[in-house]
Protein backbone atom coordinates (compact mmCIF):
# COMPACT_ATOMS: atom_id res chain seq x y z
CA UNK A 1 74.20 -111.68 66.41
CA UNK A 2 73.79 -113.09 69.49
CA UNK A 3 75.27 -112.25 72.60
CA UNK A 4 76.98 -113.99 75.39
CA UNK A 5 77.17 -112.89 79.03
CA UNK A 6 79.57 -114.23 82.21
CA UNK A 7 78.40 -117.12 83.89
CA UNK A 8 78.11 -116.37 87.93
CA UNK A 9 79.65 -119.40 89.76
CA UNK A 10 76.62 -121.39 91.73
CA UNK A 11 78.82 -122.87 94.47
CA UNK A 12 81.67 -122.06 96.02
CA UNK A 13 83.27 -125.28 97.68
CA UNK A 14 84.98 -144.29 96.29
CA UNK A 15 83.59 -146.59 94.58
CA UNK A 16 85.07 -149.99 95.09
CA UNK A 17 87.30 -150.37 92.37
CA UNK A 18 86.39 -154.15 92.07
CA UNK A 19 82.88 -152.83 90.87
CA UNK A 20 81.08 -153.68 87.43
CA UNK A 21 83.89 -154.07 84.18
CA UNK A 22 84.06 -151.32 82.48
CA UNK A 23 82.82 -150.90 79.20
CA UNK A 24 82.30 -148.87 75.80
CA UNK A 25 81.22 -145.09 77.06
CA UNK A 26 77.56 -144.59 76.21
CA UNK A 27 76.86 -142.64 72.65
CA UNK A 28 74.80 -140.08 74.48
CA UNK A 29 78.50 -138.78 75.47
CA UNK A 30 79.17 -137.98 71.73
CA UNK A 31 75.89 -136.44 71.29
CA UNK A 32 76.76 -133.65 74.35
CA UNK A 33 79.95 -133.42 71.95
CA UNK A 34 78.15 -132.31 69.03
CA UNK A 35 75.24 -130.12 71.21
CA UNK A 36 78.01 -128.24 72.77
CA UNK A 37 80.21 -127.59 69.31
CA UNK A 38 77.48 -126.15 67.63
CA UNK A 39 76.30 -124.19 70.66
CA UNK A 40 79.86 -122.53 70.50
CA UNK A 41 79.58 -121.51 66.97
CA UNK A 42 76.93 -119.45 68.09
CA UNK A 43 78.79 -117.72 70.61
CA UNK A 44 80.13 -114.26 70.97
CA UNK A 45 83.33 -114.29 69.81
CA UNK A 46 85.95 -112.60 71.70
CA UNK A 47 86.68 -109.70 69.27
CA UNK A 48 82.87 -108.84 69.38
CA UNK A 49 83.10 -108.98 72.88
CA UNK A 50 86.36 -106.22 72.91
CA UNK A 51 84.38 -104.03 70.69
CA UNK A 52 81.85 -103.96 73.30
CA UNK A 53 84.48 -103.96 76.12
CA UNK A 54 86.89 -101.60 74.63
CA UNK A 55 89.43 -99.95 77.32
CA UNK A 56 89.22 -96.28 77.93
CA UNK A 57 92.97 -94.66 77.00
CA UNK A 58 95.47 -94.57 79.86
CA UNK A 59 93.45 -96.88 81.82
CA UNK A 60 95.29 -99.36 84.48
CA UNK A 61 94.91 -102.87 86.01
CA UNK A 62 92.61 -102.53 88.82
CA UNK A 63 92.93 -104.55 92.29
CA UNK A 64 90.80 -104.34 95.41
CA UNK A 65 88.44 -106.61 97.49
CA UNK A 66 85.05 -107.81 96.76
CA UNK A 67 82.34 -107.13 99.72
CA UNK A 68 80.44 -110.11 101.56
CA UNK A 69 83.76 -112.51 100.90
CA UNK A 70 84.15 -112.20 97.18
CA UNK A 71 87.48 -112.13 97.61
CA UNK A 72 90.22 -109.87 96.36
CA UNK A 73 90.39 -109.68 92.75
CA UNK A 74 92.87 -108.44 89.72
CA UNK A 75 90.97 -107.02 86.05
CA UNK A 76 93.01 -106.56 83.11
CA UNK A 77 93.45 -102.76 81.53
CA UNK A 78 91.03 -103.67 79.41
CA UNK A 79 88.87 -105.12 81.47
CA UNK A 80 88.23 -108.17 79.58
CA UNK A 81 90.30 -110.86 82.14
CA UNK A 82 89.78 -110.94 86.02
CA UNK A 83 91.35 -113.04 88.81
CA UNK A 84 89.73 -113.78 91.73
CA UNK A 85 91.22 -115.47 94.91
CA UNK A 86 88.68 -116.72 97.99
CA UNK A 87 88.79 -118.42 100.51
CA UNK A 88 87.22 -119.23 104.46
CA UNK A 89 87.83 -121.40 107.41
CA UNK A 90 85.21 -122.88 110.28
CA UNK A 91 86.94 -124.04 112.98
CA UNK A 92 84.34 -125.96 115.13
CA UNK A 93 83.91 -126.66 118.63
CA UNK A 94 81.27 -130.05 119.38
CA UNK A 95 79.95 -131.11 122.95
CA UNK A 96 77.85 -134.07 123.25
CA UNK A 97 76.31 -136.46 125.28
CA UNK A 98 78.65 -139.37 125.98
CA UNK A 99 75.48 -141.79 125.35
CA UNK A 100 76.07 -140.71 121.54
CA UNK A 101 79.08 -143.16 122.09
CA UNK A 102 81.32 -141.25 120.06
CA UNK A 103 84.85 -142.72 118.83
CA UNK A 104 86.77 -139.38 119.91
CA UNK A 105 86.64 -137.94 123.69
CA UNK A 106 84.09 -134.78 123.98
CA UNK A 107 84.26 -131.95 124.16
CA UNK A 108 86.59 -131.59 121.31
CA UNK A 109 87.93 -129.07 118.62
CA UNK A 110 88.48 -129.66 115.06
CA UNK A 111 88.00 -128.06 111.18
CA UNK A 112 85.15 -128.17 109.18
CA UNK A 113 86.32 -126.51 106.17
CA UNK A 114 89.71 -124.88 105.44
CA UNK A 115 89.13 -123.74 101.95
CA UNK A 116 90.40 -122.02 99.14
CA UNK A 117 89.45 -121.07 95.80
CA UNK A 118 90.37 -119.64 92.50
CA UNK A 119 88.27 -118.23 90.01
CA UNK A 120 89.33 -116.64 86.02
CA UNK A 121 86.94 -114.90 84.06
CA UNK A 122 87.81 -113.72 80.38
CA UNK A 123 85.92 -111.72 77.88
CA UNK A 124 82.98 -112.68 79.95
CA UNK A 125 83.17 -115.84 77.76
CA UNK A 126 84.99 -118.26 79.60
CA UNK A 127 85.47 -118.98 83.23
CA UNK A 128 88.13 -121.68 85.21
CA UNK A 129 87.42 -122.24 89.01
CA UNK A 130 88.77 -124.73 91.25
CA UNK A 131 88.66 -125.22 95.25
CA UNK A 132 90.83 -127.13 97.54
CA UNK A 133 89.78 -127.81 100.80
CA UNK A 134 92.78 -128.41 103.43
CA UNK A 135 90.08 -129.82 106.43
CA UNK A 136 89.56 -133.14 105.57
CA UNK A 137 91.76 -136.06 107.98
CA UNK A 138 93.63 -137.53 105.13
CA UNK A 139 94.75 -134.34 103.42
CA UNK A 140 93.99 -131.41 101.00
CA UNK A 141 91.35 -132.15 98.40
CA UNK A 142 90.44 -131.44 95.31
CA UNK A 143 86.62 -130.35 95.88
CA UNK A 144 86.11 -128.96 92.62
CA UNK A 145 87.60 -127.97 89.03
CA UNK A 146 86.16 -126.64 86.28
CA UNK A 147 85.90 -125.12 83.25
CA UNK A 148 82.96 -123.28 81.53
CA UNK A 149 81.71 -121.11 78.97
CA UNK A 150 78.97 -119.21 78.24
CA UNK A 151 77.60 -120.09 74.53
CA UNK A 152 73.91 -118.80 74.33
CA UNK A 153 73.45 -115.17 76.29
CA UNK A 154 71.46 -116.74 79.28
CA UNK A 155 69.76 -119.70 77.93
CA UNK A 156 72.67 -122.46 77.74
CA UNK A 157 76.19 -122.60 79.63
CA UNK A 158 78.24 -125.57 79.34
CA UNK A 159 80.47 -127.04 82.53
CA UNK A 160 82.92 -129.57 82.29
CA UNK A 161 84.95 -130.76 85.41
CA UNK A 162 84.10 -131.92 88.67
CA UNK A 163 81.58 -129.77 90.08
CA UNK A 164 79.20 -129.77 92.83
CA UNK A 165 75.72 -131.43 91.25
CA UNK A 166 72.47 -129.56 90.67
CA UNK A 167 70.01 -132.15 92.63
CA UNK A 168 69.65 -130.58 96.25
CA UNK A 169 69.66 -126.63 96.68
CA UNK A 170 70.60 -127.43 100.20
CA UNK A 171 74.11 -128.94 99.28
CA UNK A 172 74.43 -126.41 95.87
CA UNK A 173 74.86 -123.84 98.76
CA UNK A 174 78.85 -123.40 100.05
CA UNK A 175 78.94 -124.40 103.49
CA UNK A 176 80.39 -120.70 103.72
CA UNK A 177 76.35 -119.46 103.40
CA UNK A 178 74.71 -122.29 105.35
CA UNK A 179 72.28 -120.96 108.29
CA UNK A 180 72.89 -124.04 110.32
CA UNK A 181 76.62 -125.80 110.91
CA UNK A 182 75.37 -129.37 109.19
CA UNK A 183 73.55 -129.85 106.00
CA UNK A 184 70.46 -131.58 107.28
CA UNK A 185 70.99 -135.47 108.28
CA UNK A 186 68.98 -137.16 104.93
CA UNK A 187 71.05 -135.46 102.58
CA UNK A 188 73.71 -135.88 104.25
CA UNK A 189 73.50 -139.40 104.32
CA UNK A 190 73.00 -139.34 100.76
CA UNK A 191 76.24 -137.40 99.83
CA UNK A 192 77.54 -140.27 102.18
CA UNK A 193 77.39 -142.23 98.83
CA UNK A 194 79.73 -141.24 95.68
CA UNK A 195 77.14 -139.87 94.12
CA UNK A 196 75.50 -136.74 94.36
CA UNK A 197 78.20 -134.39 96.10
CA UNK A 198 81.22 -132.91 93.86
CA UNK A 199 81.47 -135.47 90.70
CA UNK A 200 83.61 -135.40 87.83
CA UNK A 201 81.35 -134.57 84.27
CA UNK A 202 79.50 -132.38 82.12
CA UNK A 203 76.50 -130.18 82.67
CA UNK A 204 74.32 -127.70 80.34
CA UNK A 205 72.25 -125.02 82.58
CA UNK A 206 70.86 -121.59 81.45
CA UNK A 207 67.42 -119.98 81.98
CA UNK A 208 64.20 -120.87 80.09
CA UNK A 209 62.38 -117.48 79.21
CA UNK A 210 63.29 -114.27 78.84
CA UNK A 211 62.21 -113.36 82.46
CA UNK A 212 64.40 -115.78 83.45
CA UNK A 213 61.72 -117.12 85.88
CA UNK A 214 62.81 -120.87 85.17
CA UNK A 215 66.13 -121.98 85.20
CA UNK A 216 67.18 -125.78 84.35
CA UNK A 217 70.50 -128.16 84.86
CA UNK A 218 71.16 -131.14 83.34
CA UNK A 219 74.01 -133.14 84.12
CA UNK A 220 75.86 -136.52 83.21
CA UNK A 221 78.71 -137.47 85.88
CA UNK A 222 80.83 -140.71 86.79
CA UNK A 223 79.72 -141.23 90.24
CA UNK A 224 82.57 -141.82 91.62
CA UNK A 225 83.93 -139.61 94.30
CA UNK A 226 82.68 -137.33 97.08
CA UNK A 227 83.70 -133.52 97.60
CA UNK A 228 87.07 -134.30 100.08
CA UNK A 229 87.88 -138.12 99.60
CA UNK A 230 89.64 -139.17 97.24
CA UNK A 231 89.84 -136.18 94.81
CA UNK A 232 89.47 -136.56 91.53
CA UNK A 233 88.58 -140.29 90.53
CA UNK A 234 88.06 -141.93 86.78
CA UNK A 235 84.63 -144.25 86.85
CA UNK A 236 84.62 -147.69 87.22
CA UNK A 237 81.83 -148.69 85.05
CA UNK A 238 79.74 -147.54 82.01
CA UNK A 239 77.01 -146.82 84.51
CA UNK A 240 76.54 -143.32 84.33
CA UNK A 241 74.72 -140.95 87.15
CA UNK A 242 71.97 -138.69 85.76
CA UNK A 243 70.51 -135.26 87.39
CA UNK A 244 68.19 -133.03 85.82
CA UNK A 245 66.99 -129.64 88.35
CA UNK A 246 64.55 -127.51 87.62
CA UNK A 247 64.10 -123.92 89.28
CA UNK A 248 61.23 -121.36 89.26
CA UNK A 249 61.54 -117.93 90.54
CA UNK A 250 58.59 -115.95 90.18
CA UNK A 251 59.54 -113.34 92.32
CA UNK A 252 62.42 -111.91 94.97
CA UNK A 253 60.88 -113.76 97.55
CA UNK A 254 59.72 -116.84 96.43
CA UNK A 255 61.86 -120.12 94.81
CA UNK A 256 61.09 -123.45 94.22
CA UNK A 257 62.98 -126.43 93.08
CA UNK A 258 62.87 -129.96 91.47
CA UNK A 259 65.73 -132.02 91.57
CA UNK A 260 65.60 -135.80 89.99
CA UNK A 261 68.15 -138.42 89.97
CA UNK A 262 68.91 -142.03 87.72
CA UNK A 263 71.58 -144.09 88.76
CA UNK A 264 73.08 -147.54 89.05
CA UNK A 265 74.84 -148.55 92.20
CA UNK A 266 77.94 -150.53 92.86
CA UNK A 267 77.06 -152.31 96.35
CA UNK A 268 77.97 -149.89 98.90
CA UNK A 269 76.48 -148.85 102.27
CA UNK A 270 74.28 -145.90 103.19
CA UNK A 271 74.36 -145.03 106.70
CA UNK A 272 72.04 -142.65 108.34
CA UNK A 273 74.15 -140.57 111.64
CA UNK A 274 73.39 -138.64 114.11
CA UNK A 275 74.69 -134.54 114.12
CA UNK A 276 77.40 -135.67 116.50
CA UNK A 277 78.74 -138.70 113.70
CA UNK A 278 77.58 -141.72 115.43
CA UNK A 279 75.95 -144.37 112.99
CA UNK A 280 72.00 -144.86 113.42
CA UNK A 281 71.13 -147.07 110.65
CA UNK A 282 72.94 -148.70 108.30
CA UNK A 283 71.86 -150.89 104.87
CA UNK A 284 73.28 -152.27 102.13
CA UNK A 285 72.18 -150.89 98.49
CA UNK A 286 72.79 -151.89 94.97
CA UNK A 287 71.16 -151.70 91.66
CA UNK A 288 69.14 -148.78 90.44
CA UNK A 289 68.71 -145.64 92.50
CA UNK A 290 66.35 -142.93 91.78
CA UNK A 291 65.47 -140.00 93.80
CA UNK A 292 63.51 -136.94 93.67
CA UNK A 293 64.29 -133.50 95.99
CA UNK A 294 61.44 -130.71 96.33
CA UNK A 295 62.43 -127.64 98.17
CA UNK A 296 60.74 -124.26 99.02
CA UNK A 297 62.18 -121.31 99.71
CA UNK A 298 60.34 -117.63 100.94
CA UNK A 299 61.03 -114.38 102.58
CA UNK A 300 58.53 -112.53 104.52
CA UNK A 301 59.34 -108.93 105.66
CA UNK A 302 62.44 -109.98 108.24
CA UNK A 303 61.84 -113.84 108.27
CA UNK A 304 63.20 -116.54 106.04
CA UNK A 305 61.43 -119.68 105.48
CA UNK A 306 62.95 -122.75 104.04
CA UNK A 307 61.66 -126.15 103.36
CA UNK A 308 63.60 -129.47 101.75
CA UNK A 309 62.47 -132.84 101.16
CA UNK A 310 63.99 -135.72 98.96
CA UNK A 311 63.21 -139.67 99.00
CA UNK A 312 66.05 -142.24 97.34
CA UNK A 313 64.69 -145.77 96.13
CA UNK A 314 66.61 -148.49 95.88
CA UNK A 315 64.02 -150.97 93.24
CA UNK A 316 66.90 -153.97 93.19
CA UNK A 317 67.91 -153.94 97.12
CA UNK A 318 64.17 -153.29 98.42
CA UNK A 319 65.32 -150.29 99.93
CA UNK A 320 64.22 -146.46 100.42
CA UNK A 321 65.74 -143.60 102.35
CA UNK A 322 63.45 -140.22 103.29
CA UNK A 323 64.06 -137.05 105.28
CA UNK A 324 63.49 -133.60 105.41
CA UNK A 325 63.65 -130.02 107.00
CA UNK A 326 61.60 -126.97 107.46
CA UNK A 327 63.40 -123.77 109.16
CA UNK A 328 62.43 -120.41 110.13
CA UNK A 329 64.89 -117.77 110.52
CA UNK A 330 64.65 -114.00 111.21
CA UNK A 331 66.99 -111.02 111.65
CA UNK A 332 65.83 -109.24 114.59
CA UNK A 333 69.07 -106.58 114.08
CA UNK A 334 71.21 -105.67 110.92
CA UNK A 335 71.94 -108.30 108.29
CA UNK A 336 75.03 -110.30 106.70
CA UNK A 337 76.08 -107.14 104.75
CA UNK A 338 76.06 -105.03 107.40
CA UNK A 339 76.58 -107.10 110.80
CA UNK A 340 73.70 -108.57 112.66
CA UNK A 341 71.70 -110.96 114.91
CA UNK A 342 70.03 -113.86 113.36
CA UNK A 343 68.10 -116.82 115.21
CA UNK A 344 66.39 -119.67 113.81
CA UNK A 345 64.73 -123.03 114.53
CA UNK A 346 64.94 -126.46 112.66
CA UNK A 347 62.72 -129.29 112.67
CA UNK A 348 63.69 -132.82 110.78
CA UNK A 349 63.52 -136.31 110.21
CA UNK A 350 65.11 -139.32 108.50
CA UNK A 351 64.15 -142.54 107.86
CA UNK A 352 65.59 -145.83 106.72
CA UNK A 353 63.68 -148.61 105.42
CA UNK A 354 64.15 -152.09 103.41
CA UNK A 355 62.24 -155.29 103.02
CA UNK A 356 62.95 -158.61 102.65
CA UNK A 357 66.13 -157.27 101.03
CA UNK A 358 68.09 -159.85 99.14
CA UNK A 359 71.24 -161.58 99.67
CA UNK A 360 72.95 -162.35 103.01
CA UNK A 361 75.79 -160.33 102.27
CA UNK A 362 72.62 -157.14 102.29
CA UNK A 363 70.73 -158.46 105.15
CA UNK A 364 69.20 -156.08 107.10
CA UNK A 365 66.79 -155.51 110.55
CA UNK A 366 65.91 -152.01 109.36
CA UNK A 367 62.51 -151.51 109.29
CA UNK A 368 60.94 -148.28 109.80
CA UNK A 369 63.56 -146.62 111.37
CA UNK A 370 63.04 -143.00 112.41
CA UNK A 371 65.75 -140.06 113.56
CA UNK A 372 64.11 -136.74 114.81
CA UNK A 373 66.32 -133.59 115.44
CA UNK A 374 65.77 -130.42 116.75
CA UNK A 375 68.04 -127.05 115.93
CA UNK A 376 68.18 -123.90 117.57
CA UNK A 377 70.36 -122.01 116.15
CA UNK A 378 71.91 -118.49 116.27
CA UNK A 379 73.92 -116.75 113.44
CA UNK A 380 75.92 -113.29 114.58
CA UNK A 381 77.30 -111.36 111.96
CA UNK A 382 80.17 -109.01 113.29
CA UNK A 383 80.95 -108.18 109.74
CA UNK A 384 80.30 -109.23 106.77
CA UNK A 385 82.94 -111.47 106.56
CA UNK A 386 83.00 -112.65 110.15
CA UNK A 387 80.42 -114.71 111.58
CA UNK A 388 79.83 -116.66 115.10
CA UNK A 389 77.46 -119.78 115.00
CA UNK A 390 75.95 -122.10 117.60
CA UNK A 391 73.45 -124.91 116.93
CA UNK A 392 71.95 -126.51 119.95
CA UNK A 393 70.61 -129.74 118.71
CA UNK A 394 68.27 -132.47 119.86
CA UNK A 395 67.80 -135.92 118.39
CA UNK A 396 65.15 -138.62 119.26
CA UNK A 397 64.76 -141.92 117.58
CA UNK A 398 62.06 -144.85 116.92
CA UNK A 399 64.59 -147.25 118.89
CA UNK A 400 64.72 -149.23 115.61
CA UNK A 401 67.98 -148.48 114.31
CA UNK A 402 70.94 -151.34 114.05
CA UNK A 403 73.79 -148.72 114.72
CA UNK A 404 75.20 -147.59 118.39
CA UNK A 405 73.41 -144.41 118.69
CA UNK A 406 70.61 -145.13 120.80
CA UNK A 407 69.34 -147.89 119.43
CA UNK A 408 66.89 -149.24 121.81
CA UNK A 409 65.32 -145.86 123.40
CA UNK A 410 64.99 -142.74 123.28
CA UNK A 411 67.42 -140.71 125.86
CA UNK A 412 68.40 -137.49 126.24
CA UNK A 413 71.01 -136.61 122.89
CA UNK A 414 71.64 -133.18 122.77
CA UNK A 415 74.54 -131.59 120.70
CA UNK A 416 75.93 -128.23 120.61
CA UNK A 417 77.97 -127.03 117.76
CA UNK A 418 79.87 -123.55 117.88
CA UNK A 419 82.07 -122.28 114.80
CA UNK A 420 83.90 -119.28 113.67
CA UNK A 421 83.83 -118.71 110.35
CA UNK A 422 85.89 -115.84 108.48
CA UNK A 423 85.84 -115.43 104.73
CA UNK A 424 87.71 -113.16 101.96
C-alpha cells in the first residue's frame, strides 16, 4: 500500500482581450487528466488514513496559534481536518530623489501588502488555500486559489487553481519572508508581464529520490493575469505558458535551482523601473518567449548568501531582458524566531536590449541599456511576528534608457524604503 502524506503550502501570497482567437484546448490538457486519475487511484484513501489517525477517547477540538506567523488554527477531534487562518500587513514609507520624477509627491506613505489567507487540510490528503490581498489601488484581489492533493507519498502532488508559478525562487517566496522590501528589479519587470506571477492552471511537483535531495515542478497555466490585477482571468488564446523547476538540496545549507520557461506572447510591453516606480526602459515584445532562472542559495555559520539570475528572449521581436542579484546577510544578534538584528547588502543589474526589432508599432532605441542598484538593508526582528525594515537604495544607469528616469546621466538616485510588517 502506498502512503500519502500532507502537502506543505510553498507560498503564502491582462492580456489584451483583442489578442490571438481562441481555439481548440491543446490534447496535452487531457493527458494531465488521465496522469492525475490514475495517480489518485493510488492514493491513500481516507479510511486508511483514519486507521492510522485514529482519535484517542474523550479527546476535543484543539485551537491555538502557530509560532513564526502560522496563524491560528482549529483540528478536528480526530485530528484528521484543520483550519488555518493567516494573514500580514506592510505598510511602507518611500523617500526619493525628486530627479526620479515620480508621478506622486515624496515623501509618501502607502500599503504594500494587506493580506489574508485561508488554508484546509483533511486526512492529510487534501488541502484548499486561497489569499486575498486588500493593498492593491483598484481593490481586493484574488492572489491565489487552490486546490491540491497529495496522490504519491512525496514523489507527485497535484495543484489546480491559480497559484504562484515555480520559475523564480525569489518570487515563490511570500513577500511576508523577503530580506529586502522589493523583489529584485529584473524579475520584477518580468512579473510586469501576465505571465509568470500568480496564474490560473495545473501543476504536478513532488521529490525525486528517497532523500528527497531533488525536487521538481511542472506546470501548464493560461498566462493571463498577474497576482493583484485583475483576479482571476479565463485565457485568451490556445497559447499555453509552460514552466518546469528543478531543485537540489544536498544539504541544510546549500540549494540550488533551475527554473525554465516556453511561452507565446500577445504584444504587450515590458518595462524595466527603477525601486522608486519610475519607467527606465521600455520595449515592445511579441511572439515566443523563453527564459531560464539559476539561483544559489548557502548558509555559512551566521551569514546567508543568496544569488539569482534569469535572462528572457524574445526570438520574434529581437528582444532580450537580463538581470540579477547577489546578497549577503548576517545576524549579528538573535534570529526571526526569537527577535534579532539582521543587516545585509545587495548588488544588481538589469538590462534591456532589442535589435532592429520589427514593426513600427515595436520600434525601439533600446540598445544596451543598463540599471545598477545598490541595497543596504537592515531587518529587526522584535518578535517573531513583528519586524522593522529599511532599504537604503542606490541606482545608476548607462544613460541609454528611453523612459524618464535618468535617461541621459547618471545622478545621484537614492531611495529609502521603511516598512512595518506584522504577521499571524
Amino acid at each position: 500500500m502506498i502512503k500519502v502524506d500532507s502537502v506543505i503550502n510553498e507560498h503564502l501570497y491582462n492580456l489584451n482581450p483583442n489578442g490571438k482567437p481562441m481555439k481548440k484546448g491543446p490534447t496535452h490538457v487531457f493527458a494531465l487528466a488521465v496522469l492525475v486519475s490514475w495517480a489518485s487511484a493510488f492514493a491513500q484513501s481516507p479510511a486508511d488514513t483514519a486507521k492510522m489517525n485514529s482519535p484517542v477517547a474523550g479527546m476535543a477540538p484543539q485551537a491555538g496559534v502557530t509560532a513564526k506567523g502560522g496563524g491560528a488554527f482549529i483540528k478536528s477531534e480526530d485530528g484528521r481536518a484543520v483550519v488555518r487562518l493567516m494573514g500580514y500587513a506592510q505598510p511602507t514609507f518611500i523617500a526619493t530623489a525628486e530627479s526620479n520624477r515620480q508621478p506622486y509627491k515624496v515623501p509618501s506613505f502607502f500599503v504594500r501588502r494587506a493580506r489574508a489567507d485561508f488554508k484546509a487540510e483533511f486526512d492529510s490528503l487534501y488541502t484548499l488555500f486561497f489569499e486575498f490581498d486588500a493593498g492593491p489601488p483598484g481593490g481586493t484581489s484574488l492572489v491565489e486559489g487552490y486546490s491540491q492533493a497529495a496522490l504519491i507519498r512525496d514523489h507527485l502532488n497535484f495543484r489546480l487553481g491559480k497559484f504562484i508559478q515555480p520559475f523564480s525562487a525569489e518570487n515563490m517566496r511570500s513577500s511576508r519572508a523577503l530580506e529586502t522590501v522589493e523583489r529584485f528589479q529584473a524579475l520584477n519587470a518580468f512579473i510586469g508581464l501576465p505571465a509568470l506571477d500568480a496564474q490560473n492552471g495545473a501543476m504536478l511537483f513532488g521529490t525525486v529520490d528517497a532523500g528527497k535531495m531533488f525536487k521538481y515542478y511542472l506546470s501548464i497555466n493560461n498566462g493571463t493575469n498577474t497576482a493583484s490585477q485583475t483576479g482571476n482571468v479565463k485565457d485568451n488564446n490556445a497559447d499555453k505558458d509552460y514552466i518546469g523547476r528543478l531543485e537540489f538540496t544536498p544539504s541544510k545549507v546549500f540549494r540550488a535551482g533551475l527554473g525554465l520557461d516556453y511561452a507565446t506572447e500577445v504584444g504587450q510591453t515590458l518595462t524595466l523601473r527603477s525601486y522608486s516606480g519610475a519607467a527606465y526602459d521600455t520595449i515592445r515584445v511579441q511572439g515566443i518567449r523563453q527564459a531560464i532562472d539559476v539561483d544559489l542559495h548557502g548558509t555559512v555559520a551566521k551569514i546567508g548568501l543568496d544569488a539569482e539570475w534569469l535572462m528572457a528572449m524574445f526570438p520574434d521581436t529581437n528582444a532580450s531582458m537580463h538581470g540579477g542579484y547577489v546578497q549577503a546577510g548576517m545576524w549579528v544578534k538573535g534570529s526571526e524566531a526569537d527577535g534579532g538584528i539582521q543587516p545585509l547588502v545587495r548588488v544588481e543589474y538589469s538590462t534591456l536590449s532589442a535589435d532592429n526589432v520589427p514593426g513600427p508599432s515595436l520600434k525601439s532605441e533600446v540598445s544596451g541599456a543598463m540599471l545598477m542598484s545598490y541595497t543596504l538593508g537592515l531587518n529587526y526582528w522584535m518578535n517573531q511576528w513583528t519586524r522593522w525594515q529599511v532599504n537604503l537604495i542606490e541606482e545608476t544607469t548607462s544613460g541609454k534608457g528611453n523612459g524618464v528616469f535618468a535617461a541621459k546621466d547618471n545622478r545621484f538616485l537614492p531611495t529609502l524604503f521603511a516598512q512595518m510588517q506584522i504577521k499571524f
